[in-house]
N, C-alpha and C. Protein backbone atom coordinates (compact mmCIF):
# COMPACT_ATOMS: atom_id res chain seq x y z
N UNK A 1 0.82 -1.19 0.00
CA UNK A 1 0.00 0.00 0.00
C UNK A 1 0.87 1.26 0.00
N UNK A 2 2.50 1.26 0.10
CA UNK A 2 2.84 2.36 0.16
C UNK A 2 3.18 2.68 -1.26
N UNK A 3 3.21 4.23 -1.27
CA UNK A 3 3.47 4.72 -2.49
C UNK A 3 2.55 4.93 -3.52
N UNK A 4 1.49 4.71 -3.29
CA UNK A 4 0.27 4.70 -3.94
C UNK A 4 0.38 3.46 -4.52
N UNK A 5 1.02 2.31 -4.61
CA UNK A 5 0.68 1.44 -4.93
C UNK A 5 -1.00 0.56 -5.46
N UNK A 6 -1.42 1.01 -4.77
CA UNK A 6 -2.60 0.02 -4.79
C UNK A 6 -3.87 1.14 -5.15
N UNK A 7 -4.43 1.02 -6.21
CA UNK A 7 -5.49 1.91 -6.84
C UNK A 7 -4.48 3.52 -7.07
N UNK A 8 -3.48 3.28 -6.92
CA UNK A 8 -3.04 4.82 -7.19
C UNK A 8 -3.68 6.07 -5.87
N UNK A 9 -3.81 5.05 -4.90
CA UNK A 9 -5.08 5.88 -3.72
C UNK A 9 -3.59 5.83 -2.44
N UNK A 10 -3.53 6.87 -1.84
CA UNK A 10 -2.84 7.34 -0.65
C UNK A 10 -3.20 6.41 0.72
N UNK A 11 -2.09 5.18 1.40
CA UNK A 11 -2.46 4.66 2.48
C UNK A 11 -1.63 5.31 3.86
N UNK A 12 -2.29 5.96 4.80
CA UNK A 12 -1.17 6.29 6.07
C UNK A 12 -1.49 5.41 6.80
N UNK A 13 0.19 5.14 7.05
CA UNK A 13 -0.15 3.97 8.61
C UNK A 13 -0.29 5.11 10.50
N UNK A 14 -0.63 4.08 11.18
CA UNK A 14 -0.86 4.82 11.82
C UNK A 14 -1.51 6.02 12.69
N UNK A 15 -2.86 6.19 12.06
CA UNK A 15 -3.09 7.75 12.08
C UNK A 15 -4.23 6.93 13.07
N UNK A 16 -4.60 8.52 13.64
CA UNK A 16 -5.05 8.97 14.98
C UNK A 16 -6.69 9.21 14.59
N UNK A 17 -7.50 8.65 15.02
CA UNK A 17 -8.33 8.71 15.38
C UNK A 17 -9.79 8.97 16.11
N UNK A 18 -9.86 9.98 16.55
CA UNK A 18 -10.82 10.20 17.86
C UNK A 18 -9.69 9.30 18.86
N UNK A 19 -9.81 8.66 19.92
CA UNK A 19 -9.21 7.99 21.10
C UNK A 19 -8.56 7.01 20.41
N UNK A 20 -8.44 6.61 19.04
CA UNK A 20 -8.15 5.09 18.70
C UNK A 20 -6.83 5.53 17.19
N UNK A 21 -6.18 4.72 17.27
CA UNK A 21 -4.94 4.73 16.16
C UNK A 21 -5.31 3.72 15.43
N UNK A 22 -5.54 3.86 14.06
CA UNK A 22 -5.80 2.87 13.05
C UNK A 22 -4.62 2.08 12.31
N UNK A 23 -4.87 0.95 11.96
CA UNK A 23 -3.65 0.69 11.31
C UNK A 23 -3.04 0.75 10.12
N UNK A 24 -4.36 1.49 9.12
CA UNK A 24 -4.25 1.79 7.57
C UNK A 24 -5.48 2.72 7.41
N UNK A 25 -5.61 3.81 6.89
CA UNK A 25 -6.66 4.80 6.52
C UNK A 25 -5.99 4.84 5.14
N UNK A 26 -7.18 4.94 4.10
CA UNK A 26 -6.96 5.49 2.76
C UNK A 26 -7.72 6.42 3.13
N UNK A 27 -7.51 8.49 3.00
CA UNK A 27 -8.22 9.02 3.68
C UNK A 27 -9.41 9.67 3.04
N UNK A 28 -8.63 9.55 1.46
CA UNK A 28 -10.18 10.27 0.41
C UNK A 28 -10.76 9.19 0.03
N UNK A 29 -10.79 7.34 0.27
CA UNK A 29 -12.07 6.95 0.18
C UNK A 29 -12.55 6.92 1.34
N UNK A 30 -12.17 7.43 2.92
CA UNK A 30 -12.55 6.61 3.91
C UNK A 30 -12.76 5.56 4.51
N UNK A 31 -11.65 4.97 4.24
CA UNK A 31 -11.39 3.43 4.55
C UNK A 31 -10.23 3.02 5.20
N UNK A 32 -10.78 2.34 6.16
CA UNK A 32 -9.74 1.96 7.22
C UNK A 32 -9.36 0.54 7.17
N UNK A 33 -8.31 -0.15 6.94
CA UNK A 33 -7.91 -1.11 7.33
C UNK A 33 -7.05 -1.74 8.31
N UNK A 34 -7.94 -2.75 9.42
CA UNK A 34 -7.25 -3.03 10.52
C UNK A 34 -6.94 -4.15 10.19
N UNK A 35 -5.07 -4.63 10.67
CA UNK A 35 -4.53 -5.91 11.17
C UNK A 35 -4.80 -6.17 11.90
N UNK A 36 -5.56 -7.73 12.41
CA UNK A 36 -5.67 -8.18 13.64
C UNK A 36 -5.20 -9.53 13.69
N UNK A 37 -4.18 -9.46 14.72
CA UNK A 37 -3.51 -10.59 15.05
C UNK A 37 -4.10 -11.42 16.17
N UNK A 38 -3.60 -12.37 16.79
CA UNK A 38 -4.45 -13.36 17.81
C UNK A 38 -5.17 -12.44 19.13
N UNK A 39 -4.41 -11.35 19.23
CA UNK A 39 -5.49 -10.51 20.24
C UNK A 39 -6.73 -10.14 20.27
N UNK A 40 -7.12 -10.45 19.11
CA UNK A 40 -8.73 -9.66 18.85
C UNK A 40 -9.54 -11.89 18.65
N UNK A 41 -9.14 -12.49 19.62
CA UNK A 41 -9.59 -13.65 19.43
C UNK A 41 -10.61 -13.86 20.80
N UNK A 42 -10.53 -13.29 22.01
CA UNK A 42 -11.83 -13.82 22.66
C UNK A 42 -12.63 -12.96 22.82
N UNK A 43 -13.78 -12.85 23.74
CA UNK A 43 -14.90 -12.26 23.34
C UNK A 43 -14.99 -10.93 23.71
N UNK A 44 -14.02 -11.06 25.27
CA UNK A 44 -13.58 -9.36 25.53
C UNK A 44 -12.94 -8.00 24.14
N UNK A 45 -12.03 -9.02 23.45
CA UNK A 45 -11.71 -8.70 22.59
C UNK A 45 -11.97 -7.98 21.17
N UNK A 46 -13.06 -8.74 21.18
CA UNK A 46 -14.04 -9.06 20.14
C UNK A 46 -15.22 -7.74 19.78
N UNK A 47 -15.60 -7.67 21.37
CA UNK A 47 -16.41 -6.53 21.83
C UNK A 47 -15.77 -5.22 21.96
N UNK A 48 -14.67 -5.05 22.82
CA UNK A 48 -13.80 -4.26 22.12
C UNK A 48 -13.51 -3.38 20.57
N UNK A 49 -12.97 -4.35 19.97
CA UNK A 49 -13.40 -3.85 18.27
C UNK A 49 -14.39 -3.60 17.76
N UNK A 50 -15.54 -4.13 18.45
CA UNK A 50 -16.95 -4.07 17.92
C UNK A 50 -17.08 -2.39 18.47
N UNK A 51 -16.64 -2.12 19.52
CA UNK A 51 -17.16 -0.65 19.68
C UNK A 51 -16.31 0.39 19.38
N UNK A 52 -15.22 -0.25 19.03
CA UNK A 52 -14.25 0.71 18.18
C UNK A 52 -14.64 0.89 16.71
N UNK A 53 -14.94 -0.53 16.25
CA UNK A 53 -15.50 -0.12 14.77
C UNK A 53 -17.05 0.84 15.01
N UNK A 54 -17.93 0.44 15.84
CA UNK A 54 -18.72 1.27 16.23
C UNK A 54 -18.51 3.06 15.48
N UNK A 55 -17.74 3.04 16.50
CA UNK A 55 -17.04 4.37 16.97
C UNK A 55 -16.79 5.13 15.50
N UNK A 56 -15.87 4.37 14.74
CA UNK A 56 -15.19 4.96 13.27
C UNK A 56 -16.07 5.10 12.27
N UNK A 57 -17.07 3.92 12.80
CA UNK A 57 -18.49 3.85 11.74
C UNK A 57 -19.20 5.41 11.60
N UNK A 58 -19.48 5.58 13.14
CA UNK A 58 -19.87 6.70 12.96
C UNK A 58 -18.96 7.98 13.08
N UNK A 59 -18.03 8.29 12.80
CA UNK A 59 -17.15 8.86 11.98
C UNK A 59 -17.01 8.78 10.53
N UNK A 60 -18.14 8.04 9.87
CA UNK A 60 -18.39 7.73 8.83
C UNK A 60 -17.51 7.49 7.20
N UNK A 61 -16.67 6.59 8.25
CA UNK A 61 -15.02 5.41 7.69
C UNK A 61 -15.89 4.08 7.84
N UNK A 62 -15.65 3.71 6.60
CA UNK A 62 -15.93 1.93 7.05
C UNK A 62 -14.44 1.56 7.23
N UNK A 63 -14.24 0.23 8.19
CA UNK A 63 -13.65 -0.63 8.29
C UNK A 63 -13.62 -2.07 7.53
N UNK A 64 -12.43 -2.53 7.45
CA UNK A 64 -11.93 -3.29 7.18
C UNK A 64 -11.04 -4.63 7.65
N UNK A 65 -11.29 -5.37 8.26
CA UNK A 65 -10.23 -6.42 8.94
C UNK A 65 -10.05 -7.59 8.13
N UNK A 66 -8.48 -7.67 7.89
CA UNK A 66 -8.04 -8.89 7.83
C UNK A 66 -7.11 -9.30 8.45
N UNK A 67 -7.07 -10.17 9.08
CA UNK A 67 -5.94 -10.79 9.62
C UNK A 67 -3.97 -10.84 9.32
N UNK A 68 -3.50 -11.26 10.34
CA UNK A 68 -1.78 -10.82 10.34
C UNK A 68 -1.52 -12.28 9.44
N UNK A 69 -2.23 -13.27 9.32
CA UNK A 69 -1.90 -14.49 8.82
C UNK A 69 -2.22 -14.33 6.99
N UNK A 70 -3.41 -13.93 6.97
CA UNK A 70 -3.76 -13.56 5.33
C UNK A 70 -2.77 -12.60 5.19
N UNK A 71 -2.43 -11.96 5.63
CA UNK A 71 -1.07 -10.41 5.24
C UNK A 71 0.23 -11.58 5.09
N UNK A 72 0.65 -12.56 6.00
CA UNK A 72 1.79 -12.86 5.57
C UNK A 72 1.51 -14.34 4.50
N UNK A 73 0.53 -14.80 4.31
CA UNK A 73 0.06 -16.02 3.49
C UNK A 73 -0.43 -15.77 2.24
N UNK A 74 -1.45 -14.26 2.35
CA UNK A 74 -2.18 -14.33 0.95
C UNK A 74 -2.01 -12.69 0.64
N UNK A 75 -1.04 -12.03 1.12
CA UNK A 75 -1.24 -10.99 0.61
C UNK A 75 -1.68 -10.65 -0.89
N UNK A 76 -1.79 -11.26 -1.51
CA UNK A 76 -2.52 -10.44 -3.13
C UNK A 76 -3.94 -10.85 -3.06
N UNK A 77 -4.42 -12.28 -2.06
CA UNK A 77 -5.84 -11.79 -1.68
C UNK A 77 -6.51 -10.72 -1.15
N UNK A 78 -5.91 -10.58 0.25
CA UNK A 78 -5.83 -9.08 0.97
C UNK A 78 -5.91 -8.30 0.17
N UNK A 79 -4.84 -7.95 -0.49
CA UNK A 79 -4.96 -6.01 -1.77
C UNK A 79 -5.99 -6.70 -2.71
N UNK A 80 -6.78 -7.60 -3.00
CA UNK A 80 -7.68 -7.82 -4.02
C UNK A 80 -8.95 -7.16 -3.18
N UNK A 81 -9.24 -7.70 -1.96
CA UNK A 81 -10.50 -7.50 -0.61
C UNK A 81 -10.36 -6.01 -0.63
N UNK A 82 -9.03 -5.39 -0.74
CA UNK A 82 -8.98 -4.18 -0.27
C UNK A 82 -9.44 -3.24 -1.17
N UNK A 83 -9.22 -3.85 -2.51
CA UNK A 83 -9.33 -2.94 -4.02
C UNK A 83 -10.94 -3.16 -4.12
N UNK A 84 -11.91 -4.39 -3.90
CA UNK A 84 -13.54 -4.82 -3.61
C UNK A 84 -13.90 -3.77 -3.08
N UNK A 85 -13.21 -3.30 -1.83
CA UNK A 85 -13.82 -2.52 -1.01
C UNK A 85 -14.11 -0.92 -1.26
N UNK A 86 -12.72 -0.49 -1.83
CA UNK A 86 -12.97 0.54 -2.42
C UNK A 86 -13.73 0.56 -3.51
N UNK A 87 -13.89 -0.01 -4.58
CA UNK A 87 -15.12 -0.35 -5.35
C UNK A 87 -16.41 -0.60 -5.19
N UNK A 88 -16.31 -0.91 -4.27
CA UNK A 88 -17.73 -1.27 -3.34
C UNK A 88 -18.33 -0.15 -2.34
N UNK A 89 -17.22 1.42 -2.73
CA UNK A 89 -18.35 2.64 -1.65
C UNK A 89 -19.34 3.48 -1.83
């Protein structure tokens, strides 16, 4: 995603949020993509993200999650989901 790589569309890592740091914003489609690794696996967890995506939702960013395992296994699935998505706003 860096460099405009992917749709020719701008990805920052990192960026700030209301209370929450995202782990990928494309910022002129509004789209956020989060890595989630085995932490976001029990239900505390789970709920957690649920009110964080909440949160960004209505900041009116959709989200995005895929996993740290599809990033190191299928990354050209991942940027395919990611390129759907932006197509899909």
């Amino acid at each position: 995603m860096r460099a405009r790589r992917l749709a020719g569309l701008k990805f920052v890592r990192q960026e700030n949020i209301g209370p929450y740091f995202v782990d990928f914003i494309c910022r002129e489609k509004r789209l956020i993509v989060e890595v989630d690794g085995a932490t976001h696996s029990t239900p505390e967890e789970r709920a957690r993200d649920a009110r964080r995506d909440s949160f960004l939702r209505a900041e009116r960013y959709r989200v995005l999650r895929v996993t740290n395992d599809d990033v190191f296994h299928n990354l050209e699935g991942v940027c395919e989901t990611i390129l759907a998505a932006l197509e899909n706003e």
